[in-house]
PDB file of N, CA and C in Angstrom:
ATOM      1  N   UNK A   1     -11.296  12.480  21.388  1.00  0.00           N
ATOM      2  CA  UNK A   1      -9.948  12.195  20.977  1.00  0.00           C
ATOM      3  C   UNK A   1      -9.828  10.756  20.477  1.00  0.00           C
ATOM      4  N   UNK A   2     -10.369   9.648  21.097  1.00  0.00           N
ATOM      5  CA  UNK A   2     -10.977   8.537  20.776  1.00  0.00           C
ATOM      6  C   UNK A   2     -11.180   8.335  19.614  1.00  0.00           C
ATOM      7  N   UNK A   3     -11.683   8.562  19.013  1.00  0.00           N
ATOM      8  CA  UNK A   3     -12.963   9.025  17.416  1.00  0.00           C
ATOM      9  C   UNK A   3     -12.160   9.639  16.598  1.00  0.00           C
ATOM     10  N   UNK A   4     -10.874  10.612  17.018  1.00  0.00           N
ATOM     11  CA  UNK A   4      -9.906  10.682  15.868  1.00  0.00           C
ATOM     12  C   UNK A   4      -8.895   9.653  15.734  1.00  0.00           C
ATOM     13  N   UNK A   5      -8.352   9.266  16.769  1.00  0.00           N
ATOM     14  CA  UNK A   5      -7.490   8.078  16.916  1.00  0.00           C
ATOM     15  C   UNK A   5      -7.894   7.184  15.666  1.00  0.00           C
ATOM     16  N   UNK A   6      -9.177   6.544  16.028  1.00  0.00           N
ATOM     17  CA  UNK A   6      -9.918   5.451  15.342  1.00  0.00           C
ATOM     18  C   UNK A   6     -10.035   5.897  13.653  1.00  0.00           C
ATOM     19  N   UNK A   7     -10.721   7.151  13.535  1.00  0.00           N
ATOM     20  CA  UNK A   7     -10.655   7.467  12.235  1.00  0.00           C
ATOM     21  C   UNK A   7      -9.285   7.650  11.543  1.00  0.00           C
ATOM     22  N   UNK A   8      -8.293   7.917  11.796  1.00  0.00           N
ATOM     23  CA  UNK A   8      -6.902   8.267  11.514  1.00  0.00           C
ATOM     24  C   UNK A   8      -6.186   6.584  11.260  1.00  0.00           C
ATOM     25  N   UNK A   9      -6.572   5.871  12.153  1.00  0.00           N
ATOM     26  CA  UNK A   9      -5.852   4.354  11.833  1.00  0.00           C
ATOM     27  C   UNK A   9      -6.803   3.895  10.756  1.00  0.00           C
ATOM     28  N   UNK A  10      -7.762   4.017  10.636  1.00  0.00           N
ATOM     29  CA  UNK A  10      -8.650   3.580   9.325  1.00  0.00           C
ATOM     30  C   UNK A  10      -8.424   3.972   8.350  1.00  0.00           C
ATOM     31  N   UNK A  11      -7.890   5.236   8.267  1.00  0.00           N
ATOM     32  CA  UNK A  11      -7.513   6.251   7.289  1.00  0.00           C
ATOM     33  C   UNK A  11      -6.571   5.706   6.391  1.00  0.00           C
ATOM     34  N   UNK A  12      -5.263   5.209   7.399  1.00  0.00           N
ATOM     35  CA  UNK A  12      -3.866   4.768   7.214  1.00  0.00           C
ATOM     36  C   UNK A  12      -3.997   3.347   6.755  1.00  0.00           C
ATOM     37  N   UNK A  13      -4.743   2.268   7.394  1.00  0.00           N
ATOM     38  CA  UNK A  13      -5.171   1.051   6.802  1.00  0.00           C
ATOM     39  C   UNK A  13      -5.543   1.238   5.603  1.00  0.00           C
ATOM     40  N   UNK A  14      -6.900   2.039   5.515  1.00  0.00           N
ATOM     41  CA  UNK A  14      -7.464   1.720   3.912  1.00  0.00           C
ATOM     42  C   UNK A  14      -6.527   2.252   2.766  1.00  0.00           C
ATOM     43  N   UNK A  15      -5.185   2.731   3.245  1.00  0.00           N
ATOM     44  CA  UNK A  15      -4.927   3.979   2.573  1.00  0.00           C
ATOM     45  C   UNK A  15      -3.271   3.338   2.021  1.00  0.00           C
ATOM     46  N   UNK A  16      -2.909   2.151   2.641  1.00  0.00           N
ATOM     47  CA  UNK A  16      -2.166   1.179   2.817  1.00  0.00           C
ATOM     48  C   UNK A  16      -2.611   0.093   1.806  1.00  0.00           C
ATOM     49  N   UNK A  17      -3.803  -0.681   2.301  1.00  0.00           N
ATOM     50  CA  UNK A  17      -4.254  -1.463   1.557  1.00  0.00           C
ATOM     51  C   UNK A  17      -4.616  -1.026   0.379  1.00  0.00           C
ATOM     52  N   UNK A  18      -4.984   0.168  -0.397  1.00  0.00           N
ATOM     53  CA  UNK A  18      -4.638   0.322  -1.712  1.00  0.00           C
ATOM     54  C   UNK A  18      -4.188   0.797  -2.590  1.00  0.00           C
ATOM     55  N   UNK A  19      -2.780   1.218  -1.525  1.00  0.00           N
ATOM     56  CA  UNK A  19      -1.592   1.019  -2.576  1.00  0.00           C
ATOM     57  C   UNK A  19      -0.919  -0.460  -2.852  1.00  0.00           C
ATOM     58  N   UNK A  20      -1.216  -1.140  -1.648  1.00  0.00           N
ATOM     59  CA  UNK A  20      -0.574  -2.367  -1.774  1.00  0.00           C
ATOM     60  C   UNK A  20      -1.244  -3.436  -2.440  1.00  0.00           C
ATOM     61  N   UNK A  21      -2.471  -3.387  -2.834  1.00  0.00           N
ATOM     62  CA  UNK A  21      -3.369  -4.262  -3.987  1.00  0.00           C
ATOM     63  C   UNK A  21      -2.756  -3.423  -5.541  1.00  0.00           C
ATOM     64  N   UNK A  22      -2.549  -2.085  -5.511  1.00  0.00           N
ATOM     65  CA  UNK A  22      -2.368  -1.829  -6.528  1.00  0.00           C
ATOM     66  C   UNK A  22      -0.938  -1.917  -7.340  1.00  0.00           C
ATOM     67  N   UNK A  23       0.162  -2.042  -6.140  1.00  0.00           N
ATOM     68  CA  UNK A  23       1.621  -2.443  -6.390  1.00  0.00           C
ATOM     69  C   UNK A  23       1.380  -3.575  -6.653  1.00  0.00           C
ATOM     70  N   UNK A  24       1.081  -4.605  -6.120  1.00  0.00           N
ATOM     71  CA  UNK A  24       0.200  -5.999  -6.458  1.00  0.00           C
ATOM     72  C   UNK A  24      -0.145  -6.560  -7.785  1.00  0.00           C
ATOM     73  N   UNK A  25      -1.089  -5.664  -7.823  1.00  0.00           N
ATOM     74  CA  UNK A  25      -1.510  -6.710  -9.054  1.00  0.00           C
ATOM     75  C   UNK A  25      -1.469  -5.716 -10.226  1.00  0.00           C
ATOM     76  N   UNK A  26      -1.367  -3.892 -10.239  1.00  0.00           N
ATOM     77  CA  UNK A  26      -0.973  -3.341 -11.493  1.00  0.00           C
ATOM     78  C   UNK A  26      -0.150  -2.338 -11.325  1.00  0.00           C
ATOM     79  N   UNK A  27       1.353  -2.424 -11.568  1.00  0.00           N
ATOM     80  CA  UNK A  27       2.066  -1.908 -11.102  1.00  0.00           C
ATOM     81  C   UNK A  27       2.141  -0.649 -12.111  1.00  0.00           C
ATOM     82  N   UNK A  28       1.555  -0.317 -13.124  1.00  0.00           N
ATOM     83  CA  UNK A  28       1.542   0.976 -13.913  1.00  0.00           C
ATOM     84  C   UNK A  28      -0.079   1.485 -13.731  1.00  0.00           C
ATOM     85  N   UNK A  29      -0.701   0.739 -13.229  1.00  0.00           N
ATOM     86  CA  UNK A  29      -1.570   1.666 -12.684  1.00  0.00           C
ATOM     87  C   UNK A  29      -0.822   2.286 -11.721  1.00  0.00           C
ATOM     88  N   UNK A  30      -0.169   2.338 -11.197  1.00  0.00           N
ATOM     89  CA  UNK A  30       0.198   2.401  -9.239  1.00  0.00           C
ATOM     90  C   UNK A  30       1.137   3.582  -9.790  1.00  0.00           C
ATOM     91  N   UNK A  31       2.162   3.359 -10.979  1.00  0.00           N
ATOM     92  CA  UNK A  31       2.584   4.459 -11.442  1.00  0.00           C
ATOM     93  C   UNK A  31       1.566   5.866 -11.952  1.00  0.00           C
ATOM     94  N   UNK A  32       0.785   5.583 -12.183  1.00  0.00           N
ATOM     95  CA  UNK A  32      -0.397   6.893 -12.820  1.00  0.00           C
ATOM     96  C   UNK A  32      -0.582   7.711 -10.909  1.00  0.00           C
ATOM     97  N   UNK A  33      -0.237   7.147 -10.753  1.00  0.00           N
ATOM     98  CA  UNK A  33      -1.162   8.038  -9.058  1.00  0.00           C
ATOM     99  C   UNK A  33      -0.294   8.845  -8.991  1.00  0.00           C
ATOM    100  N   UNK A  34      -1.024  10.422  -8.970  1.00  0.00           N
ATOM    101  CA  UNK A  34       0.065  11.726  -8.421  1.00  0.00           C
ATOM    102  C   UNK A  34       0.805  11.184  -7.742  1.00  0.00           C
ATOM    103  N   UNK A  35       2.360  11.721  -7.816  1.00  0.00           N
ATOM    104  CA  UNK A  35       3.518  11.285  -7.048  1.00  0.00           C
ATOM    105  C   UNK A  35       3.432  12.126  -5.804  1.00  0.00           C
ATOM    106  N   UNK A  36       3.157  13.122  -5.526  1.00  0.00           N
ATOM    107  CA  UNK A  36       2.556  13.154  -4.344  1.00  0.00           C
ATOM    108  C   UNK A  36       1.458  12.566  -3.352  1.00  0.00           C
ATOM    109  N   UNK A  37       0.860  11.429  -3.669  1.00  0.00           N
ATOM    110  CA  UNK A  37      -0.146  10.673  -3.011  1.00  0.00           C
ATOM    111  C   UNK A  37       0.206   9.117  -3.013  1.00  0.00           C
ATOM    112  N   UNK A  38       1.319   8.556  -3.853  1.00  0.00           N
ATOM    113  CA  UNK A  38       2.072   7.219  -4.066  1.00  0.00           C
ATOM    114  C   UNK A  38       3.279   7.280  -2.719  1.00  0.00           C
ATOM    115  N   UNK A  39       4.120   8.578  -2.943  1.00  0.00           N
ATOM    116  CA  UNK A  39       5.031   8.658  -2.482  1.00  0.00           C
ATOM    117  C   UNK A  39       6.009   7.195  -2.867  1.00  0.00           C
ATOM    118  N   UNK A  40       6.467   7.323  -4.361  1.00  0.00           N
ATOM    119  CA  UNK A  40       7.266   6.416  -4.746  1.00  0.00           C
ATOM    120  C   UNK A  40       8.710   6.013  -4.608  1.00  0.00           C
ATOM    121  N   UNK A  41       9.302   6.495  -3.878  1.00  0.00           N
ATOM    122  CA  UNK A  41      10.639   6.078  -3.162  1.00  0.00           C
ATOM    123  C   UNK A  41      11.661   6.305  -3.975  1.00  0.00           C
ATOM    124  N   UNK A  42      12.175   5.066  -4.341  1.00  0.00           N
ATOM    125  CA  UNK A  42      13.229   4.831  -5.575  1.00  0.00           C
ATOM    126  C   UNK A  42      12.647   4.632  -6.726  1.00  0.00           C
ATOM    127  N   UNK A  43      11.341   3.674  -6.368  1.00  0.00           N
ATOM    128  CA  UNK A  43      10.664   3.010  -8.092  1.00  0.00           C
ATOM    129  C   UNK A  43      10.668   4.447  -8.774  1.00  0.00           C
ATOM    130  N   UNK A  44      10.904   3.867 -10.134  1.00  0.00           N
ATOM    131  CA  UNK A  44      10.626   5.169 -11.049  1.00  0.00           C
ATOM    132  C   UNK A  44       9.931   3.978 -12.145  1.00  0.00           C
ATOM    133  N   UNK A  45       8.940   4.737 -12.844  1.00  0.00           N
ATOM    134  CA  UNK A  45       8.199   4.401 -13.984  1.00  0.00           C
ATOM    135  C   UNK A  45       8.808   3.447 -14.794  1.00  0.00           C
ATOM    136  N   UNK A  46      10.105   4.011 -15.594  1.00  0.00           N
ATOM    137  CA  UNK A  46      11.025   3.549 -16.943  1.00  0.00           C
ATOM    138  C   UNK A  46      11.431   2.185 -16.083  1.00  0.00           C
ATOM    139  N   UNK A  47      12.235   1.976 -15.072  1.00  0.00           N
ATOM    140  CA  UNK A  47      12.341   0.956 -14.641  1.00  0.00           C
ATOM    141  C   UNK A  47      11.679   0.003 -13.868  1.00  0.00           C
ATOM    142  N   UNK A  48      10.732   0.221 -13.773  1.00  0.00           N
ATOM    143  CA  UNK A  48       9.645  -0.701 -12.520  1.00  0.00           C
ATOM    144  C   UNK A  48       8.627  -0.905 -12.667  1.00  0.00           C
ATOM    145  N   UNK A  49       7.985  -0.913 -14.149  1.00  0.00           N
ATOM    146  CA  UNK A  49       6.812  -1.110 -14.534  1.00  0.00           C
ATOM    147  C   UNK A  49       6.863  -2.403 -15.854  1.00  0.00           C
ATOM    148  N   UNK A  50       7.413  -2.598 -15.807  1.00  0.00           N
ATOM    149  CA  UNK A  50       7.331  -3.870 -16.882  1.00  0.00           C
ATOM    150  C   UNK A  50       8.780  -4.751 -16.470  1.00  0.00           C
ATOM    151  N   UNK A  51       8.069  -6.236 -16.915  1.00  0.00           N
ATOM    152  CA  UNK A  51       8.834  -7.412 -16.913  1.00  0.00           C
ATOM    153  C   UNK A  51       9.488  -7.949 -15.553  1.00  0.00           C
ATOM    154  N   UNK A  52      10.828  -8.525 -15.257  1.00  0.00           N
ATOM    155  CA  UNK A  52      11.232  -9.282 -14.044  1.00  0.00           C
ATOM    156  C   UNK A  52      11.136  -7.607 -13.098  1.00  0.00           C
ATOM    157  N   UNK A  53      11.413  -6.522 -14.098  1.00  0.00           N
ATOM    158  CA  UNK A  53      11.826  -5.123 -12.878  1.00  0.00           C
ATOM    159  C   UNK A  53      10.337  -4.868 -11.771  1.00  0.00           C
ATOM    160  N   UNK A  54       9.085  -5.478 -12.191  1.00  0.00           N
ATOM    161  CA  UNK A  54       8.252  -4.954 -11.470  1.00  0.00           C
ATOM    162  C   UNK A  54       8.110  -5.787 -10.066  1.00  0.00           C
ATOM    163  N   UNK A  55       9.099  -6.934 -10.154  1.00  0.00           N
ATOM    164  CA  UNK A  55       8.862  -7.555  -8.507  1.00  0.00           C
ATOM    165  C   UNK A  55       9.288  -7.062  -6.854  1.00  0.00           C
ATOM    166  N   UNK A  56      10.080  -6.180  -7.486  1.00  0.00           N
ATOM    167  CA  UNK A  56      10.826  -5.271  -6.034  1.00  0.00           C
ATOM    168  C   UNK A  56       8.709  -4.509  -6.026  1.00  0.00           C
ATOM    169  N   UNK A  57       8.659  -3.756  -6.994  1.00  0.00           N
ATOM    170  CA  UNK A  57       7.167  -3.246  -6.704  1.00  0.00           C
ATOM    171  C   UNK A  57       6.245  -4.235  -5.905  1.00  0.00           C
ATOM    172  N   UNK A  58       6.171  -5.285  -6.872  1.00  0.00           N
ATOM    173  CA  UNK A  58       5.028  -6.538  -6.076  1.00  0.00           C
ATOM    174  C   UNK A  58       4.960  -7.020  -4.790  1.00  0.00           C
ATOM    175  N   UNK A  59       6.610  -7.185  -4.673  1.00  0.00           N
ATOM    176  CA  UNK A  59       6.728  -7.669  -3.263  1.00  0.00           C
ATOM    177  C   UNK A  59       6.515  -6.449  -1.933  1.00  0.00           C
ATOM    178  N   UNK A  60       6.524  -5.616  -2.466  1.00  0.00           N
ATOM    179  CA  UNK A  60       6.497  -4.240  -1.403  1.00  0.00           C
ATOM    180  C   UNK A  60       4.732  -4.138  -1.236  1.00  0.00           C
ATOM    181  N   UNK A  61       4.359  -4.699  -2.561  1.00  0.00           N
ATOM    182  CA  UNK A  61       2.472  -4.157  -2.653  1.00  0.00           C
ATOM    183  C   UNK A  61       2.339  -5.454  -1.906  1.00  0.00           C
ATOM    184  N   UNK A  62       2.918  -6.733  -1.892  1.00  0.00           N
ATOM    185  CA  UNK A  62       2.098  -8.306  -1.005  1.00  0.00           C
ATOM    186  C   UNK A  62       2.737  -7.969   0.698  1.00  0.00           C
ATOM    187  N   UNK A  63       3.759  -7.005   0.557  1.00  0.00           N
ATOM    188  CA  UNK A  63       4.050  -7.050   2.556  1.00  0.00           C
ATOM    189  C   UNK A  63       3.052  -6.038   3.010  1.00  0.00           C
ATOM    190  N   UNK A  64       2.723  -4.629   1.993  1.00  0.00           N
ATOM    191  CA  UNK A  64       1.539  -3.801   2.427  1.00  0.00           C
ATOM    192  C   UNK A  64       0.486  -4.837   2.592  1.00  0.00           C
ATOM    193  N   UNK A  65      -0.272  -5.227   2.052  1.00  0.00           N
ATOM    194  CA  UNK A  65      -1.476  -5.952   1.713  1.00  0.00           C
ATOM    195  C   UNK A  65      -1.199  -7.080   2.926  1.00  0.00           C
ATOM    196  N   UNK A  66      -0.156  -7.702   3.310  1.00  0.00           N
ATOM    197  CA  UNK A  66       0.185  -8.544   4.577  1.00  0.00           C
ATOM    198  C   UNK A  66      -0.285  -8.202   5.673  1.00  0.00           C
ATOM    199  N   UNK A  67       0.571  -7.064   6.054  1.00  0.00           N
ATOM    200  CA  UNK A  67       0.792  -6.147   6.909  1.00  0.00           C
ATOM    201  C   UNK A  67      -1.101  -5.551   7.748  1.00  0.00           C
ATOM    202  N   UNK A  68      -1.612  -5.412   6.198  1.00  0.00           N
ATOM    203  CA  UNK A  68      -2.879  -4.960   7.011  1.00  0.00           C
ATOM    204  C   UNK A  68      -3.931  -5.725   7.407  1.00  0.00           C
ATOM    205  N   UNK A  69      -3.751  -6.942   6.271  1.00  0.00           N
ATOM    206  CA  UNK A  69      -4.440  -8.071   6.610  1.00  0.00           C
ATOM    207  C   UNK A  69      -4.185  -8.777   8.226  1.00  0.00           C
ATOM    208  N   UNK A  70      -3.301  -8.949   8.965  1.00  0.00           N
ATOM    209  CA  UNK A  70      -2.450  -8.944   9.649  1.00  0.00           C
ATOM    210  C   UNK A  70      -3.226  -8.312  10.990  1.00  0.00           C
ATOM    211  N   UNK A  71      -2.813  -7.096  10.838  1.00  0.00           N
ATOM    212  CA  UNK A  71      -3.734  -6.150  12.020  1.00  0.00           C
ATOM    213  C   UNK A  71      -4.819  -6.815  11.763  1.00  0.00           C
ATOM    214  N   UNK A  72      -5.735  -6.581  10.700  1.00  0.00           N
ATOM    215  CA  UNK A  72      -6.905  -6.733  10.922  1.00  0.00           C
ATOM    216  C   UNK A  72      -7.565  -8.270  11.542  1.00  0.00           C
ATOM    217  N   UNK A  73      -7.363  -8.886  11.053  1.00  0.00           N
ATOM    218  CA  UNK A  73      -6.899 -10.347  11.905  1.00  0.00           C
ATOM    219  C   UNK A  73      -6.525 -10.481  12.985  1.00  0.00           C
ATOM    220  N   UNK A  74      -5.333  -9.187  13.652  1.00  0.00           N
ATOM    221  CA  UNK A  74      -5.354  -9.822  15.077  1.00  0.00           C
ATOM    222  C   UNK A  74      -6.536  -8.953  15.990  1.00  0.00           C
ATOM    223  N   UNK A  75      -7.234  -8.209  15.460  1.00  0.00           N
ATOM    224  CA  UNK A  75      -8.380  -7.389  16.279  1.00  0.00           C
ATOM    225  C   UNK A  75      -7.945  -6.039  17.025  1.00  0.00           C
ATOM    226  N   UNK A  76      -7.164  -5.646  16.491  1.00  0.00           N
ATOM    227  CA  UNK A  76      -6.926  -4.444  17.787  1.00  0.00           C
ATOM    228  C   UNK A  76      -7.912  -3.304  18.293  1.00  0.00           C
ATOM    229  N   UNK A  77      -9.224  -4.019  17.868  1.00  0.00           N
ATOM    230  CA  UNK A  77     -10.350  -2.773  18.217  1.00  0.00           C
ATOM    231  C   UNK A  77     -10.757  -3.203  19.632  1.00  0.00           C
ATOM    232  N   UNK A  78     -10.555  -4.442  20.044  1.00  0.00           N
ATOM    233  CA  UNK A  78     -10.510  -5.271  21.084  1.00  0.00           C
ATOM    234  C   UNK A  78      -9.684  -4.806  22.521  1.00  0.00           C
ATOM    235  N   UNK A  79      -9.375  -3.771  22.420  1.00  0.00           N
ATOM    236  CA  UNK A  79      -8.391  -3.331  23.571  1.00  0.00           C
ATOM    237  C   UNK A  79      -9.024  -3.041  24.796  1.00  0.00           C
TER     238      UNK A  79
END
């Protein structure tokens, strides 16, 4: 049960961290990903992929990318 735990939070980390490099730094790449596997919220394409509109995106891809950096930094394999 252990061994799924562990694989399942790795899952969710790596799975975190790249959407949030990809909201980051290419926010119409990030649009191309089946919308079933982005799970894009409000952003929609026409508005959130070019110019000042893509920073609500960026800033959501730098708190993901925070967020895991974060855990991973504080060690929680360490328990």
């Amino acid at each position: 049960m252990k061994f799924f735990g562990i694989t399942l939070i790795v899952f969710v980390l790596a799975l975190t961290l790249v959407h949030g490099v990809l909201m980051l730094f290419s926010p119409r790449l990030w649009f191309r990903i089946p919308k079933w596997i982005r799970g894009g919220g409000y952003f929609s394409d026409e508005l959130h992929s070019r110019g000042w509109q893509t920073l609500p995106l960026r800033l959501t891809g730098l708190c993901m990318v925070s967020m895991v950096l974060y855990v991973l930094y504080s060690r929680p394999w360490q328990w």
